[in-house]
PDB file of N, CA and C in Angstrom:
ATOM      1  N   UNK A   1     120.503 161.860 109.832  1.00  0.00           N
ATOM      2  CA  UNK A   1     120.748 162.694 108.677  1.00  0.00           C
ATOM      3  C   UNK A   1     120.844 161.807 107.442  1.00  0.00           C
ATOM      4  N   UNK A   2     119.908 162.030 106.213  1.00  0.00           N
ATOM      5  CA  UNK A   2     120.007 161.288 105.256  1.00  0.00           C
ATOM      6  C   UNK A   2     120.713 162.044 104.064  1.00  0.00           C
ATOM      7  N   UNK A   3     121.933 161.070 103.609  1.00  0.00           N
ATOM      8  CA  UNK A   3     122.765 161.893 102.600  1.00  0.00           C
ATOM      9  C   UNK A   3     123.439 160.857 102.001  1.00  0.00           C
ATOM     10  N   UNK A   4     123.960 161.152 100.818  1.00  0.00           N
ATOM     11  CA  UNK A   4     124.689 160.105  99.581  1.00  0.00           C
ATOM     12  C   UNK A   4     125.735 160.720  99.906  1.00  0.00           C
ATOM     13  N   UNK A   5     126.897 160.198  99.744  1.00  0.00           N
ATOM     14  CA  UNK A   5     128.508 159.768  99.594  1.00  0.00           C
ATOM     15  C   UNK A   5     128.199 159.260  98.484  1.00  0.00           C
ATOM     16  N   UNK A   6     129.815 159.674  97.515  1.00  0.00           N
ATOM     17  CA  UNK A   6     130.376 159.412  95.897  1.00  0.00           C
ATOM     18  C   UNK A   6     129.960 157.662  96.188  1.00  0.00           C
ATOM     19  N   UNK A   7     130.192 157.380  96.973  1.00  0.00           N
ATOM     20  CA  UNK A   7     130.694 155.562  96.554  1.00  0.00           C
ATOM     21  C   UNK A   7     129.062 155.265  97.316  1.00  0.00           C
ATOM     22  N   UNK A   8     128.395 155.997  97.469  1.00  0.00           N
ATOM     23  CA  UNK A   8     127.131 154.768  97.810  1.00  0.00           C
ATOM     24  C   UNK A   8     126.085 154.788  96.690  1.00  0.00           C
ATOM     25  N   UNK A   9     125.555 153.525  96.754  1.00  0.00           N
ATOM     26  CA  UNK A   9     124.269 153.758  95.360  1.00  0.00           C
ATOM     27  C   UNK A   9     123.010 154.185  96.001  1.00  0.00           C
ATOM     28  N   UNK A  10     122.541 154.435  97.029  1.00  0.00           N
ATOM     29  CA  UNK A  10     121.108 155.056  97.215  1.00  0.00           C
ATOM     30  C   UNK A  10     121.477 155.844  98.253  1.00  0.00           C
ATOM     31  N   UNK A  11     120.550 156.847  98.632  1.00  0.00           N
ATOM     32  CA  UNK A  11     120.965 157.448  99.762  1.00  0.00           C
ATOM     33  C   UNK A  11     120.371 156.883 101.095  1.00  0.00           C
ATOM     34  N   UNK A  12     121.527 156.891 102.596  1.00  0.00           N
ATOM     35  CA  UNK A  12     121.555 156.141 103.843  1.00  0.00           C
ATOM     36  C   UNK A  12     121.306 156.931 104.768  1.00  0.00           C
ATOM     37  N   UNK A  13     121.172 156.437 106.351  1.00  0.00           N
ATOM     38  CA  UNK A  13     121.242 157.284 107.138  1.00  0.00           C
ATOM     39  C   UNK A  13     122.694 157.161 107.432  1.00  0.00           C
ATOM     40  N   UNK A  14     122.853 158.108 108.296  1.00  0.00           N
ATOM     41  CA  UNK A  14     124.429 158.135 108.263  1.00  0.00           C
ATOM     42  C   UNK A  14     124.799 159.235 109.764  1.00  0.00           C
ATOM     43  N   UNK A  15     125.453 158.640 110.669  1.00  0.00           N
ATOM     44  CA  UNK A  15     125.576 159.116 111.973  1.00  0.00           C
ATOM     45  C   UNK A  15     126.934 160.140 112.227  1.00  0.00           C
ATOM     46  N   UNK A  16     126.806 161.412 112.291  1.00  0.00           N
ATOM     47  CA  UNK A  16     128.050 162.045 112.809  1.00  0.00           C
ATOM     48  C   UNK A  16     128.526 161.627 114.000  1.00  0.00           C
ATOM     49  N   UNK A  17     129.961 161.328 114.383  1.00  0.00           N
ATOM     50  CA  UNK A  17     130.793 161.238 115.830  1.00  0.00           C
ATOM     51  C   UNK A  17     131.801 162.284 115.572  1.00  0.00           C
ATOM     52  N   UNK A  18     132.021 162.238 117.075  1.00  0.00           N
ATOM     53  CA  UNK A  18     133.025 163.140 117.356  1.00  0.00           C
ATOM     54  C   UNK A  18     134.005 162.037 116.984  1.00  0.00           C
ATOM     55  N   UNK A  19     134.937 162.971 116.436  1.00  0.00           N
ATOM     56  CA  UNK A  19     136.597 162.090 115.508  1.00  0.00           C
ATOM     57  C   UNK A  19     137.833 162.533 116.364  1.00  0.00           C
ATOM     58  N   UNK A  20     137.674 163.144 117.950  1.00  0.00           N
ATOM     59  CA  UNK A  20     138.610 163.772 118.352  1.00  0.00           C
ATOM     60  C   UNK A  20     138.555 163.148 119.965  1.00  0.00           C
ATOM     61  N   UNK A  21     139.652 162.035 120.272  1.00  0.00           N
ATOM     62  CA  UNK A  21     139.935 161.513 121.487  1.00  0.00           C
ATOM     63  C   UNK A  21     141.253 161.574 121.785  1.00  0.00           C
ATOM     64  N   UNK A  22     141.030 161.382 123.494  1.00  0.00           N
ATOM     65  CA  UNK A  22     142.249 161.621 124.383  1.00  0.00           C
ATOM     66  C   UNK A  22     142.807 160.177 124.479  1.00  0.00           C
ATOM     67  N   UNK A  23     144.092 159.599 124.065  1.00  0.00           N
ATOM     68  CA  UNK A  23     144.619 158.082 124.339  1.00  0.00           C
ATOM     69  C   UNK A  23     145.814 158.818 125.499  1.00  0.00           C
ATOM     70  N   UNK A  24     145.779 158.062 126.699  1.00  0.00           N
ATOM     71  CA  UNK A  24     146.760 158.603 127.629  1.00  0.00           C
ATOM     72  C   UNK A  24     147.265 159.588 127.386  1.00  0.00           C
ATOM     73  N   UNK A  25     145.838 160.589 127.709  1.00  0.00           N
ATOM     74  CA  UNK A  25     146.042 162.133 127.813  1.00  0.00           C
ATOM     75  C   UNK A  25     146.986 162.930 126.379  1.00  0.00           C
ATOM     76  N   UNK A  26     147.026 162.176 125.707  1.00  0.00           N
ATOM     77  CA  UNK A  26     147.330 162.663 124.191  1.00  0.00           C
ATOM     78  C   UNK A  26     145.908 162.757 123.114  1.00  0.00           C
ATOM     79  N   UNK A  27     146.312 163.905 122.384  1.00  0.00           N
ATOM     80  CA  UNK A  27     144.708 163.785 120.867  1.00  0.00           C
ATOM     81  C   UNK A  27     145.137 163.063 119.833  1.00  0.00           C
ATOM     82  N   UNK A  28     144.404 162.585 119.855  1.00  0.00           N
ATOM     83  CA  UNK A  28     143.885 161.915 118.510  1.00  0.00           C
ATOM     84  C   UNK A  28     142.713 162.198 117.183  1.00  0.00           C
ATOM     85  N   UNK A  29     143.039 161.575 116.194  1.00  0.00           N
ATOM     86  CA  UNK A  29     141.393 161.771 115.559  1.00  0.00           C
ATOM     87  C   UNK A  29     141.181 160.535 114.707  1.00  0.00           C
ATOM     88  N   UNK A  30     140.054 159.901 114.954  1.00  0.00           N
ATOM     89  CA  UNK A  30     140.362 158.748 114.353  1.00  0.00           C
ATOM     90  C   UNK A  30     139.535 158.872 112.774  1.00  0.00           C
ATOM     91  N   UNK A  31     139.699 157.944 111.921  1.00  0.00           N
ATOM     92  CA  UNK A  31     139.042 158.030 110.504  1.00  0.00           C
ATOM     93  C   UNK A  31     138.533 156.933 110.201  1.00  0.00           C
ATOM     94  N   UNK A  32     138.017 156.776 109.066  1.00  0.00           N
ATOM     95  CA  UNK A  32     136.937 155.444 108.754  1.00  0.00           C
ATOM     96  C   UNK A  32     137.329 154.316 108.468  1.00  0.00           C
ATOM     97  N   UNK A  33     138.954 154.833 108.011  1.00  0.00           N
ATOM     98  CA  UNK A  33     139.670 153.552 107.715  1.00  0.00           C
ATOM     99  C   UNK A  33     140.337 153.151 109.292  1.00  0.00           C
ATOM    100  N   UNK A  34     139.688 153.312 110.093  1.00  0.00           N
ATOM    101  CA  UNK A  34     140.127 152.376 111.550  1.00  0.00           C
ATOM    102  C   UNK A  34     141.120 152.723 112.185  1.00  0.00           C
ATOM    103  N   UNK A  35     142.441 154.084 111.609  1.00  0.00           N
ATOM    104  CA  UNK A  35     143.170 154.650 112.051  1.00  0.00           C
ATOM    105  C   UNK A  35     143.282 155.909 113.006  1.00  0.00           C
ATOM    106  N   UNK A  36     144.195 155.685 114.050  1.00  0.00           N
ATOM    107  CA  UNK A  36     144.310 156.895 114.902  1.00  0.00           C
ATOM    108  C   UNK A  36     145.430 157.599 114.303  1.00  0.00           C
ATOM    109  N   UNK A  37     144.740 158.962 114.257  1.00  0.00           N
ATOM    110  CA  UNK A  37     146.530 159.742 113.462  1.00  0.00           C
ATOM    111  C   UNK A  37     146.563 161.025 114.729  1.00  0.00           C
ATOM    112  N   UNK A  38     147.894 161.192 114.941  1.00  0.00           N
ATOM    113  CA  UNK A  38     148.348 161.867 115.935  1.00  0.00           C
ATOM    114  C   UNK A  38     149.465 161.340 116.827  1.00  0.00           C
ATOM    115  N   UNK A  39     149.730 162.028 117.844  1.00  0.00           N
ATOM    116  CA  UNK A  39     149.335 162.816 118.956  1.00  0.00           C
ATOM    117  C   UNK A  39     149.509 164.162 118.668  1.00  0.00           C
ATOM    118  N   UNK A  40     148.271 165.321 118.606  1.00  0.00           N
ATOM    119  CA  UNK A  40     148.671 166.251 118.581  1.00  0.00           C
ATOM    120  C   UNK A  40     148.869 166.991 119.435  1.00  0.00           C
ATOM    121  N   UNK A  41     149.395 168.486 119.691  1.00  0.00           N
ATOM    122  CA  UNK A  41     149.095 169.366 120.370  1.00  0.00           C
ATOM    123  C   UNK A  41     148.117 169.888 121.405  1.00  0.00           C
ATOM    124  N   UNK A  42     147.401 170.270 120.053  1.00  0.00           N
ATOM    125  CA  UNK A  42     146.066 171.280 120.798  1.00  0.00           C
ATOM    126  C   UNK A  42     144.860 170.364 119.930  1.00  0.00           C
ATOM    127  N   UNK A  43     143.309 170.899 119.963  1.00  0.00           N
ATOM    128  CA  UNK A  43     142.603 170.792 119.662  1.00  0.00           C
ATOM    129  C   UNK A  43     142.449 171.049 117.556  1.00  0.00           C
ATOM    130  N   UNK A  44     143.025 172.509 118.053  1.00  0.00           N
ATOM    131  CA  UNK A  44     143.248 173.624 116.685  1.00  0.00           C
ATOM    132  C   UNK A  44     144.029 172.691 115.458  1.00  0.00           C
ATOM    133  N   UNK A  45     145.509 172.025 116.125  1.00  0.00           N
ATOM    134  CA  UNK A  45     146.449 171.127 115.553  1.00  0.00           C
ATOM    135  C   UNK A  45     145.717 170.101 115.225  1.00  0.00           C
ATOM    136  N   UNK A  46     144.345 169.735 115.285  1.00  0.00           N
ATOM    137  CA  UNK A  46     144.360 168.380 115.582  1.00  0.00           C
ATOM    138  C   UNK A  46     143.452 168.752 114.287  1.00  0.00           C
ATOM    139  N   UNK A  47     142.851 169.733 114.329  1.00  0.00           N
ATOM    140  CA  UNK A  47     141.368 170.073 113.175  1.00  0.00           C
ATOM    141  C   UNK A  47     142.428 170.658 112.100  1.00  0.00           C
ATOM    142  N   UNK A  48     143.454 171.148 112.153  1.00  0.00           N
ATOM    143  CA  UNK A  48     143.877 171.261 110.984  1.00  0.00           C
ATOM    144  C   UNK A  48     144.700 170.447 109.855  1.00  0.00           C
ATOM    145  N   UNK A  49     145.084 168.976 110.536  1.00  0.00           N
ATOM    146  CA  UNK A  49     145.143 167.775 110.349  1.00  0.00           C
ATOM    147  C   UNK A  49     144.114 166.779 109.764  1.00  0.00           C
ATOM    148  N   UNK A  50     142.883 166.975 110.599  1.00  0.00           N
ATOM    149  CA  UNK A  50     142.058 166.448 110.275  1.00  0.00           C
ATOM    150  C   UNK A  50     141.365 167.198 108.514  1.00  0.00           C
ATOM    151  N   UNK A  51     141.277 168.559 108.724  1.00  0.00           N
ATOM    152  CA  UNK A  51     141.130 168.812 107.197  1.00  0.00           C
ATOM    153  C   UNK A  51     142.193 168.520 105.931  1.00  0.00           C
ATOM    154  N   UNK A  52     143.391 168.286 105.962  1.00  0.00           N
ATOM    155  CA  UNK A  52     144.347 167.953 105.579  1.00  0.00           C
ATOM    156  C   UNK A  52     144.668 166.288 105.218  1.00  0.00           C
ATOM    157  N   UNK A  53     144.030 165.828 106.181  1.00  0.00           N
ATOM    158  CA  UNK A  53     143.588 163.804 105.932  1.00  0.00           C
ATOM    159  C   UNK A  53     142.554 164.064 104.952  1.00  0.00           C
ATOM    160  N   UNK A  54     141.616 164.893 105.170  1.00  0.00           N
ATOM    161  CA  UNK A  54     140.208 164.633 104.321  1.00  0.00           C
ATOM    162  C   UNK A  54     140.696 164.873 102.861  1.00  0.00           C
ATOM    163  N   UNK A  55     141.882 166.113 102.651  1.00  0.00           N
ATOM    164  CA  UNK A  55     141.951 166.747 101.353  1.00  0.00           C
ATOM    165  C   UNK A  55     142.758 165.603 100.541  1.00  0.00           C
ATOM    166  N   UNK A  56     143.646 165.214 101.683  1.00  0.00           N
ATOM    167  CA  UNK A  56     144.538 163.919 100.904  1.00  0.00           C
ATOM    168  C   UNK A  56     143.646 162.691 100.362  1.00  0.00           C
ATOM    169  N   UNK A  57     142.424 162.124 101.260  1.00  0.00           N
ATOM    170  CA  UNK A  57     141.895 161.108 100.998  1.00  0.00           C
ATOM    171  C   UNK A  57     140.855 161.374  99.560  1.00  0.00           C
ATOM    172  N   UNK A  58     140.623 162.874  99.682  1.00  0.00           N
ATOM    173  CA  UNK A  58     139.724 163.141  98.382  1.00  0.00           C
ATOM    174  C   UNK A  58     140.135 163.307  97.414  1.00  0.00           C
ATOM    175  N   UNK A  59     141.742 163.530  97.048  1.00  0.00           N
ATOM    176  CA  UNK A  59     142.584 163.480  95.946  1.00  0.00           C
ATOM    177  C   UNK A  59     143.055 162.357  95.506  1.00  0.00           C
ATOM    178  N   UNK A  60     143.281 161.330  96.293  1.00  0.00           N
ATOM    179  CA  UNK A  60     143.775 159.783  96.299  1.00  0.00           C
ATOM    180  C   UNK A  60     142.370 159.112  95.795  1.00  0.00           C
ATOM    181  N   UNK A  61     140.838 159.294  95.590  1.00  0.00           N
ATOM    182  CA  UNK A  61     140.132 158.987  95.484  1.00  0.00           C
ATOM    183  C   UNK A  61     139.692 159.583  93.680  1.00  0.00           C
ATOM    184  N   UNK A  62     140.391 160.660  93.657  1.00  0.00           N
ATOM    185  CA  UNK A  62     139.879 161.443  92.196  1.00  0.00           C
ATOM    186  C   UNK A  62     140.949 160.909  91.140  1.00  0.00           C
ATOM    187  N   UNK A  63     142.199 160.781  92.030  1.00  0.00           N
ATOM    188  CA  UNK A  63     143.044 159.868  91.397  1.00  0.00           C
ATOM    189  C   UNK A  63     143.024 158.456  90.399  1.00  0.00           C
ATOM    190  N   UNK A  64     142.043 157.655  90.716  1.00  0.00           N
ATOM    191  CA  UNK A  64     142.104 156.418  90.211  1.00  0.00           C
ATOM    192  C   UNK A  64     141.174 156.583  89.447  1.00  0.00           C
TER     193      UNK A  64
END
């Protein structure tokens, strides 16, 4: 899939993964900055977290 992100100068290819793993049977979701955030619940808990990291990281970004 070829697409631009704010911070790149030309447009890349760029690979979707799944962001949602089991660490000793607990969820996780990991992000680009190399972090696992969790353990959640359910699946549901885990995606509504995960939209909630994205909204924080895109405000911390409009910020500066």
């Amino acid at each position: 899939m070829y697409g631009m992100r704010a911070q790149d100068n030309a447009p890349a290819l760029h690979f979707r993964s799944e962001r949602l793993c089991r660490v000793n049977g607990e969820l996780y979701f990991s992000t680009r900055e190399n972090t696992l955030e969790g353990p959640f619940v359910n699946a549901e808990a885990a995606a509504r977290e995960v939209r909630a990291y994205v909204e924080r990281m895109q405000s911390l970004r409009m910020n500066r």
